[in-house]
Protein backbone atom coordinates (compact mmCIF):
# COMPACT_ATOMS: atom_id res chain seq x y z
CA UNK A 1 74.91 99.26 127.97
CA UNK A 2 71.72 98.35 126.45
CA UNK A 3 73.21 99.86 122.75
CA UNK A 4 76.72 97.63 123.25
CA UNK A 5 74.23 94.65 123.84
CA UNK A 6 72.07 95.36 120.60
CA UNK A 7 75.24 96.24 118.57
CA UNK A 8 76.66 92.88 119.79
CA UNK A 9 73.11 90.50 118.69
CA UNK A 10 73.58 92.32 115.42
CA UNK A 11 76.64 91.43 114.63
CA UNK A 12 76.05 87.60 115.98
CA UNK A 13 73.16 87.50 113.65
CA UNK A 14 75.14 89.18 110.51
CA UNK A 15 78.35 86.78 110.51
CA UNK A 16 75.97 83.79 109.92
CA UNK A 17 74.11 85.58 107.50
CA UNK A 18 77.47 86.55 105.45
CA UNK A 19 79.08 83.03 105.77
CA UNK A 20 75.37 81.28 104.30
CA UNK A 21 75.85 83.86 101.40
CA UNK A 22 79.08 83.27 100.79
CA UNK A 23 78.63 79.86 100.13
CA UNK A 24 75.78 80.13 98.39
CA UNK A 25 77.65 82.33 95.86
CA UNK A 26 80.43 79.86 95.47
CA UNK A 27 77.70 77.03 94.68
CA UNK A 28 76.54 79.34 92.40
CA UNK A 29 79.98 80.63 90.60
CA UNK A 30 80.98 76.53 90.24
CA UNK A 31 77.94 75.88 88.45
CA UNK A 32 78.33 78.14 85.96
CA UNK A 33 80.84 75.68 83.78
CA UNK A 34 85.07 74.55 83.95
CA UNK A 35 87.08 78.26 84.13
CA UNK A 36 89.81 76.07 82.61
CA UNK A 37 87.77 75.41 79.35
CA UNK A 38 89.18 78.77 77.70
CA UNK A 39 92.94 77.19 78.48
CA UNK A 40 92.33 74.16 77.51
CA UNK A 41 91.47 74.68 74.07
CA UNK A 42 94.72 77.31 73.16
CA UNK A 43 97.71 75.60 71.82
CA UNK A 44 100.93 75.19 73.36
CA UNK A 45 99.06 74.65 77.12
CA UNK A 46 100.20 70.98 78.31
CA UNK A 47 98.13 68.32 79.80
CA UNK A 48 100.23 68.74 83.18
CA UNK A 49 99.81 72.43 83.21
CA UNK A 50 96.20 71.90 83.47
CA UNK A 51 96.12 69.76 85.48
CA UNK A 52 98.46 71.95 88.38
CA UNK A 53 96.12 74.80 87.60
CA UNK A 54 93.15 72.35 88.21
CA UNK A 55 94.78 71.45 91.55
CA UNK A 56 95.62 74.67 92.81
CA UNK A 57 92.08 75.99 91.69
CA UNK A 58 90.57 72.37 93.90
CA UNK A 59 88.87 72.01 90.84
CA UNK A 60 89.43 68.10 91.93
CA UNK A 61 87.85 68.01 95.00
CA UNK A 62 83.79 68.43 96.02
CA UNK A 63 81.97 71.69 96.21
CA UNK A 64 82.07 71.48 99.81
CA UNK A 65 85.56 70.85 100.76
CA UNK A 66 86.43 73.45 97.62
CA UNK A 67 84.64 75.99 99.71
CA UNK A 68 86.03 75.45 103.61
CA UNK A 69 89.34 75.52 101.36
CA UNK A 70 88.55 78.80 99.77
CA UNK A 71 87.41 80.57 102.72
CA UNK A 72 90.41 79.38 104.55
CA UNK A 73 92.16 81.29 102.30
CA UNK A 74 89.97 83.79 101.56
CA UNK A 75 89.89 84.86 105.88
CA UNK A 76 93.75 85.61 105.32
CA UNK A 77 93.66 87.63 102.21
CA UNK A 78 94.54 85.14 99.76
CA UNK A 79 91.85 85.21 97.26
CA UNK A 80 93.63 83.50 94.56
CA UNK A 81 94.55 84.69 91.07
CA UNK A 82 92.68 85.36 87.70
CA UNK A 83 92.63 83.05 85.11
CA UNK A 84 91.26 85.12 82.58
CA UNK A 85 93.25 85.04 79.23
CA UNK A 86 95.88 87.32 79.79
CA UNK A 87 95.88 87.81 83.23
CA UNK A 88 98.00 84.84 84.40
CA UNK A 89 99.05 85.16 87.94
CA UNK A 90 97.01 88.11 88.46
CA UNK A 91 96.06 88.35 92.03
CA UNK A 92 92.23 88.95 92.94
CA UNK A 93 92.45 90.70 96.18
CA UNK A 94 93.71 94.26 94.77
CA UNK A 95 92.24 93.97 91.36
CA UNK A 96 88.77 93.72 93.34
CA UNK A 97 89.50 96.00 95.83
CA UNK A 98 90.72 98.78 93.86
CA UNK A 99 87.36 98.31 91.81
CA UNK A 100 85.67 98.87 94.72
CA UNK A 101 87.07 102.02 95.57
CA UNK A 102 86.61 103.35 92.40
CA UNK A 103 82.99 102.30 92.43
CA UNK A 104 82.23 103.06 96.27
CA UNK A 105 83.84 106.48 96.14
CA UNK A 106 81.38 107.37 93.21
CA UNK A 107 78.46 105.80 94.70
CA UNK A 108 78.55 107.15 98.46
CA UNK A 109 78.72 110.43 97.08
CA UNK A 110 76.17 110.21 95.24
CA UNK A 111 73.87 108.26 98.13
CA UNK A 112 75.34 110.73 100.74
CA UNK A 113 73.73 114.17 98.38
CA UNK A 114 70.60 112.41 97.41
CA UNK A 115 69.75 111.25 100.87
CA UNK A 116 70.27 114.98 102.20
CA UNK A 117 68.34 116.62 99.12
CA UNK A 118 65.74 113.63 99.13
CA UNK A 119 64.94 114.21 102.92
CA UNK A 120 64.85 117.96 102.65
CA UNK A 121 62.72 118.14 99.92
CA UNK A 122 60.11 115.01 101.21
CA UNK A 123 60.31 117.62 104.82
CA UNK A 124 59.31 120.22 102.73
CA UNK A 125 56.49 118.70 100.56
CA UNK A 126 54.85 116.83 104.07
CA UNK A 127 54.41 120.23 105.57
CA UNK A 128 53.35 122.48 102.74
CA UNK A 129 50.77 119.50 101.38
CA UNK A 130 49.22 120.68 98.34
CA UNK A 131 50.74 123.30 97.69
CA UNK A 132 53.23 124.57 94.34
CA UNK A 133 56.31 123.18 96.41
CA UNK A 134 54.59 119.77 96.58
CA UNK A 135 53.02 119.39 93.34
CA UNK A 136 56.75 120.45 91.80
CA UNK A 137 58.71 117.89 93.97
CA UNK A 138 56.52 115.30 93.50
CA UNK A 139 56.48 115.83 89.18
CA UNK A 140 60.31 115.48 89.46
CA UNK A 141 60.17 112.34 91.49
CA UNK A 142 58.10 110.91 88.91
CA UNK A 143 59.76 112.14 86.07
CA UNK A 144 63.16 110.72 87.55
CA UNK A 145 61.04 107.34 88.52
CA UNK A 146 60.32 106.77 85.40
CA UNK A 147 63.51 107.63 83.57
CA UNK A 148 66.39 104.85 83.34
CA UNK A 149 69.71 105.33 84.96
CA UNK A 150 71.24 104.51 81.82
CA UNK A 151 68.55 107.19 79.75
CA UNK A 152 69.76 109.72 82.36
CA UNK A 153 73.07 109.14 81.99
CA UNK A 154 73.10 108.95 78.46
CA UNK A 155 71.51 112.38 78.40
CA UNK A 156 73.78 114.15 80.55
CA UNK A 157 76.63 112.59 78.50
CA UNK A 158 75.23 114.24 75.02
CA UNK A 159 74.83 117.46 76.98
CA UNK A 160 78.32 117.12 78.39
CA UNK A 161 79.86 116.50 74.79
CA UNK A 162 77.92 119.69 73.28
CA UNK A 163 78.87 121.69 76.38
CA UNK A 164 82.82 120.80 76.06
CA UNK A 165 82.54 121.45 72.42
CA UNK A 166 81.36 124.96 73.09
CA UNK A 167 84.27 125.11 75.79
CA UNK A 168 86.92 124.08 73.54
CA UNK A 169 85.60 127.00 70.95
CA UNK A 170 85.99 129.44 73.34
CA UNK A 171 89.73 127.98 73.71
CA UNK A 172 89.81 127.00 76.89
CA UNK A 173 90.65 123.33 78.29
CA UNK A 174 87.64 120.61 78.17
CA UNK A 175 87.09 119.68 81.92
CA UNK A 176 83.36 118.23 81.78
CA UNK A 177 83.66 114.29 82.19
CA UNK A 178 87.32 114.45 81.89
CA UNK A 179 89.19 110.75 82.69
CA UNK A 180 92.42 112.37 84.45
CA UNK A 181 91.17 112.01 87.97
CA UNK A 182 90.62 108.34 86.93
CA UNK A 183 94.27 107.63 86.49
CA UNK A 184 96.13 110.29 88.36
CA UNK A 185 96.69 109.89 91.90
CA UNK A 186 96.14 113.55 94.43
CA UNK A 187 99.53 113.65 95.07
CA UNK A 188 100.09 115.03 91.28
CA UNK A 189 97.75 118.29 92.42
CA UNK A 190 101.71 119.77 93.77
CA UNK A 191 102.29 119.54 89.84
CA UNK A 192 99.58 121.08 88.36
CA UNK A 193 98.12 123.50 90.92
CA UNK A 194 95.07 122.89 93.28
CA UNK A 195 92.76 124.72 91.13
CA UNK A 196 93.27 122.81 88.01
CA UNK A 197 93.05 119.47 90.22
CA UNK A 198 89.86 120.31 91.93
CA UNK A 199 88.35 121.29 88.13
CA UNK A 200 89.63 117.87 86.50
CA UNK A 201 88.27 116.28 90.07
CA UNK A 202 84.71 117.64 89.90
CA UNK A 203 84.56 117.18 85.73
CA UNK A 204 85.15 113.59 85.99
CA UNK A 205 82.95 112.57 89.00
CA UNK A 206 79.70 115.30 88.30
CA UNK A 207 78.28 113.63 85.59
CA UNK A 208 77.99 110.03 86.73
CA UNK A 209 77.12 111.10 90.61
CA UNK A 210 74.12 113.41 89.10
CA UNK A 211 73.08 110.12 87.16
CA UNK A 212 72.55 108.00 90.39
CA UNK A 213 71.43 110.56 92.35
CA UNK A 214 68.64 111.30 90.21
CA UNK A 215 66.80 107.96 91.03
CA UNK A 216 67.82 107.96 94.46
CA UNK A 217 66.59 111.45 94.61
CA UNK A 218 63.21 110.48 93.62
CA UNK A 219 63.27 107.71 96.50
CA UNK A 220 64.38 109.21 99.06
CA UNK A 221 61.89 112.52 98.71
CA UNK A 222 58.45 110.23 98.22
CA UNK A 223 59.41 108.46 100.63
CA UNK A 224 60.12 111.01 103.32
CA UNK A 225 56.97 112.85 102.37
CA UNK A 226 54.75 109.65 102.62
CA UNK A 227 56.35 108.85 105.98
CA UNK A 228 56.39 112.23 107.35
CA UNK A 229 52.78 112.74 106.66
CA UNK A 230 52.34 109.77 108.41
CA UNK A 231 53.83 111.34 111.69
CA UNK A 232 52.36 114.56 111.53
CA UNK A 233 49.04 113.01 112.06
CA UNK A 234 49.93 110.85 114.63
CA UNK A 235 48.00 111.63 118.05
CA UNK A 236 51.50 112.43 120.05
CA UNK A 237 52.56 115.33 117.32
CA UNK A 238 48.46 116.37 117.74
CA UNK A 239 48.74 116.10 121.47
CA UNK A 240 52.23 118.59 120.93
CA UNK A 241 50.42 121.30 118.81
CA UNK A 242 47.30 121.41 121.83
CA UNK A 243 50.32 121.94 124.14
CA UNK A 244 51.41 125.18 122.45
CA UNK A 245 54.61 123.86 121.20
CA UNK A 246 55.61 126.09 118.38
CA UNK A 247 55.66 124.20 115.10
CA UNK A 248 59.26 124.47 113.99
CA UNK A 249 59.75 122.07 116.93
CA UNK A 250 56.93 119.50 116.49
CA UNK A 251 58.32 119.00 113.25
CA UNK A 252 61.81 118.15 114.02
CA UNK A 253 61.75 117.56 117.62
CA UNK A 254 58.78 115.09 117.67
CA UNK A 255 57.85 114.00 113.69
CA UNK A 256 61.03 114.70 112.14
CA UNK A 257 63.05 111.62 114.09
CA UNK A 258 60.31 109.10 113.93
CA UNK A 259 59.40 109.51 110.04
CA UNK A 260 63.16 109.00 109.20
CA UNK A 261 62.98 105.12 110.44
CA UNK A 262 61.33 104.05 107.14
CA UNK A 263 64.23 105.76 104.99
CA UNK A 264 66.73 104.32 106.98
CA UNK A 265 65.52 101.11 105.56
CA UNK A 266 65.22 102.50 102.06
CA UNK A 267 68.71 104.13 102.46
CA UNK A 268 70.63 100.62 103.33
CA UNK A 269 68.58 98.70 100.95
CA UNK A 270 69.03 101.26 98.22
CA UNK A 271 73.04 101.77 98.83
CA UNK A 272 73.56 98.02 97.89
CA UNK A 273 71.39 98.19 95.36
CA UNK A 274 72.88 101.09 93.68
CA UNK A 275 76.24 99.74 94.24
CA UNK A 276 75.63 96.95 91.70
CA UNK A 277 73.22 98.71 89.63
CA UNK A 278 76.47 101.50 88.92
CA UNK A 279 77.75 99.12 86.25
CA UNK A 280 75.53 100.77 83.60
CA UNK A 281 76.67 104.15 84.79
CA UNK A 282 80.13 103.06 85.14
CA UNK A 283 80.29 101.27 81.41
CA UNK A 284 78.41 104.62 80.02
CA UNK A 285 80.97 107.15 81.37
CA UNK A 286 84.27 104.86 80.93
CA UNK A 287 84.82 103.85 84.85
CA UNK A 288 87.00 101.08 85.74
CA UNK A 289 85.26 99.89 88.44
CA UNK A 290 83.29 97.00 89.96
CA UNK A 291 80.81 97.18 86.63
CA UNK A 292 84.02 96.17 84.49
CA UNK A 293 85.23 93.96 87.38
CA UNK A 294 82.07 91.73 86.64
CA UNK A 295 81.53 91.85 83.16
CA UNK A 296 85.03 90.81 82.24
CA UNK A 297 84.91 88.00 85.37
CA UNK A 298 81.70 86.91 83.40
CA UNK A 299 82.72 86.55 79.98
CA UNK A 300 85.96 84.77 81.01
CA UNK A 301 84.09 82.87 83.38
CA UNK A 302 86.93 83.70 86.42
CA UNK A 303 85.83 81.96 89.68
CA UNK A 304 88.17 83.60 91.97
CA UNK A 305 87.16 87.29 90.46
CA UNK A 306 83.39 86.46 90.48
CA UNK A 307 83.98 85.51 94.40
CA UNK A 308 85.68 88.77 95.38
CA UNK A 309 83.19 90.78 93.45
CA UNK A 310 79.91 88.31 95.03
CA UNK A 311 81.46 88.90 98.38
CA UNK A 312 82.68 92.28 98.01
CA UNK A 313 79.05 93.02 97.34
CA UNK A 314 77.66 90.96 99.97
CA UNK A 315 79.45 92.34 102.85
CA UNK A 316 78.41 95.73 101.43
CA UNK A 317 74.42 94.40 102.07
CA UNK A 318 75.36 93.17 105.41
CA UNK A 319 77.02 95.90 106.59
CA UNK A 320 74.78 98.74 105.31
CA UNK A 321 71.42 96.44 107.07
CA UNK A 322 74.01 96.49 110.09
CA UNK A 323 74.41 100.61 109.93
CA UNK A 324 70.73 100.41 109.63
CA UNK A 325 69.96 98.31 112.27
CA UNK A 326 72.23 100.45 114.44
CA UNK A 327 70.46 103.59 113.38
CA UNK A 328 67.32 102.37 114.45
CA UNK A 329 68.35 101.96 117.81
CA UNK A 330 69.50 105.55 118.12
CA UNK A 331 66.35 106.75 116.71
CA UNK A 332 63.77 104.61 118.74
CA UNK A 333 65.58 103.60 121.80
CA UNK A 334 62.47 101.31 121.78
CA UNK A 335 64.04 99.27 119.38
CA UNK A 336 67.18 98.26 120.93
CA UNK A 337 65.76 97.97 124.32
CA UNK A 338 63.30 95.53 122.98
């Protein structure tokens, strides 16, 4: 009962949170100049088709009624259409959320490996302190720290290219960072075999997922060390080695749980983090996701895409601080008791 209660004050204190930044956002997208001014200068566009497109777009009205009238819509999955050049009539909703898909199903794969490696290794370094298995894990975390996403991924991308040449020499079929997965839907592994999918599958999502997971990586494992050292000299985990308790369990039984609070918070943070930093990864490796979403919203200056993408991203923040919140309470029943 006392988890339904805390689940419930979370989720009264996120839906205020989400509606303040949505609005904030859509101050924000209508200051940045008149969407129409790309239309309005190309010939053959009429006065009167302006002004409908001005109408529909409430372009006429004040930023606050604009926005109750946008979310209104936006609640029952009308999030308007494009008005990039080109795109006329193009509806938001499943241009945006098909972006996201692309771009989440990279990215949570890529969270989901680092966090697991991360936390192992940061285990691992906390309990042999000082020794070769520390001093190794933490040179890599600072070696990744200090490298670029886009560095990294530029890297593995030259490798990849040399590595495919070398492939193709020894005639056989270029798999490494391969697009096909990109544009070919699972259904089409009946066609060309399971074991040619599952190569094209791996080849086109490796190289990118490596790319964020090497920052994350480095988070996630200096983190978990610095927190787990933490634990293991707190006076409880003391008072359980004077017991007797063999030291396989203090670690995970009584440090282990405790020291993974702080990357919880590092884990939601991060997620929504790298969800928007993937553009860079995403424009290096030829992914049509939420990194070419923006950009082209941006130079086109689209209000209606912007919104979907702002939002999009900002229930992504609320949601993962929810997940967090709720994983705090399941860690420290202190927390949602309190």
């Amino acid at each position: 009962m006392n988890l339904v209660i805390y689940v419930l004050r979370r989720l009264a204190i996120s839906i205020p949170i989400l509606l303040v930044g949505t609005f904030l956002c859509f101050v924000m997208v209508a200051a940045t100049g008149d969407p129409l001014a790309e239309l309005r200068g190309r010939p053959g566009i009429s006065a009167d088709s302006i002004a409908r497109l001005s109408a529909d777009l409430g372009l006429d009205k004040g930023i606050v009624p604009r926005y109750f009238d946008w979310l209104g819509h936006f609640i029952t999955g009308d999030w308007g259409v494009s008005v990039a050049q080109g795109a006329a009539q193009d509806p938001v909703f499943p241009k945006v959320m098909s972006a996201f898909g692309v771009t989440f199903s990279l990215v949570v794969g890529a969270e989901i490996l680092a966090l697991i490696i991360g936390v192992a290794v940061g285990v691992l370094a906390a309990v042999k302190q000082y020794s070769v298995v520390d001093y190794i894990a933490t040179t890599l975390a600072f070696l990744l720290f200090s490298m670029p996403i886009f560095c990294i991924a530029i890297v593995l991308k030259t490798y990849a290219i040399e590595l495919n040449t070398v492939i193709r020499d020894l005639g056989l079929t270029e798999w490494l960072g391969n697009p096909w997965i990109r544009t070919t839907s699972p259904e089409n592994m009946n066609s060309t075999g399971f074991g040619d999918f599952l190569t094209k599958y791996v080849g086109a999502y490796l190289l990118p997922t490596l790319s964020i997971m090497a920052i994350s990586f480095a988070a996630y494992s200096r983190f978990q060390r610095a927190s787990m050292l933490d634990t293991l000299n707190a006076d409880y985990v003391r008072t359980a080695r004077a017991k007797g308790i063999p030291g396989s369990r203090v670690i995970f039984r009584h440090a282990f749980r405790n020291a993974l609070i702080p990357v919880t918070t590092l884990f939601s943070v991060n997620f929504a983090q790298v969800l928007t930093g993937a553009i860079i990864t995403e424009r290096v490796f030829s992914w049509n996701g939420m990194g070419t979403v923006l950009v082209d919203a941006v130079d086109h200056n689209d209000p209606n895409v912007l919104m979907g993408w702002l939002v999009v991203i900002a229930t992504t923040v609320v949601v993962a601080n929810l997940i967090a919140d709720l994983v705090y309470g399941i860690l420290d029943p202190r927390i949602r008791v309190g």
